[in-house]
Protein backbone atom coordinates (compact mmCIF):
# COMPACT_ATOMS: atom_id res chain seq x y z
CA UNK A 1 0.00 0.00 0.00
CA UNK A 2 1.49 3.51 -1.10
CA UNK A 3 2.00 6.45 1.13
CA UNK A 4 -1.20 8.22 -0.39
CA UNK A 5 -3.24 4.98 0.16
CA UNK A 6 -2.45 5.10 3.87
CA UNK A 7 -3.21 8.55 4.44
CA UNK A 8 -6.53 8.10 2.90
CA UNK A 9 -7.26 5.15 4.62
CA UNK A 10 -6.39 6.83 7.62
CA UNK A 11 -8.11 9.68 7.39
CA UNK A 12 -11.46 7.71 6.16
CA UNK A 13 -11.29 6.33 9.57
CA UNK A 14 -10.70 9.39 11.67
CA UNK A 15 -14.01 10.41 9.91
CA UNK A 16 -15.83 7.31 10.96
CA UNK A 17 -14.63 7.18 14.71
CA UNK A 18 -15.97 11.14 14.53
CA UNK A 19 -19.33 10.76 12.67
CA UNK A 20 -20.41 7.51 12.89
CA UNK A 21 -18.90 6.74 16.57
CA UNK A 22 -19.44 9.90 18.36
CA UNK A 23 -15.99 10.59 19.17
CA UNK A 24 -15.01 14.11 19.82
CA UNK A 25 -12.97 15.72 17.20
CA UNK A 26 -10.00 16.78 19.45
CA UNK A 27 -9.85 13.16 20.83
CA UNK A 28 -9.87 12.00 17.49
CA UNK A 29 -6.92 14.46 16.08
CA UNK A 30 -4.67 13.74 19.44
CA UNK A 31 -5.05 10.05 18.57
CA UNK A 32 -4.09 10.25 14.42
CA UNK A 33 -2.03 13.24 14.64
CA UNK A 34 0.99 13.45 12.23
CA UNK A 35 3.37 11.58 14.60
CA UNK A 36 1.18 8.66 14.57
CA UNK A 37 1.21 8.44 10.96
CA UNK A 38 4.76 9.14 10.42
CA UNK A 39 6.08 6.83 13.21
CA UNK A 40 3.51 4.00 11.23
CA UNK A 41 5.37 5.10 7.47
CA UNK A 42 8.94 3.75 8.52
């Protein structure tokens, strides 16, 4: 899976957890902030 994919992907599921789950936005960005993704790209 490419770089893009993954950030998609990831992003697709910070939606969900918001929308669909009820999670609160800034919970949400604290979890998949950038240095989740980039320590998860090595």
């Amino acid at each position: 899976m490419g770089t893009s994919n993954y950030i998609d992907e990831c992003k697709r599921d910070a939606v969900h957890q918001i929308m669909v789950r009820g999670y609160p936005v800034r919970e949400v960005s604290r979890r998949w902030g950038p240095a989740s993704i980039l320590s998860t790209n090595g």
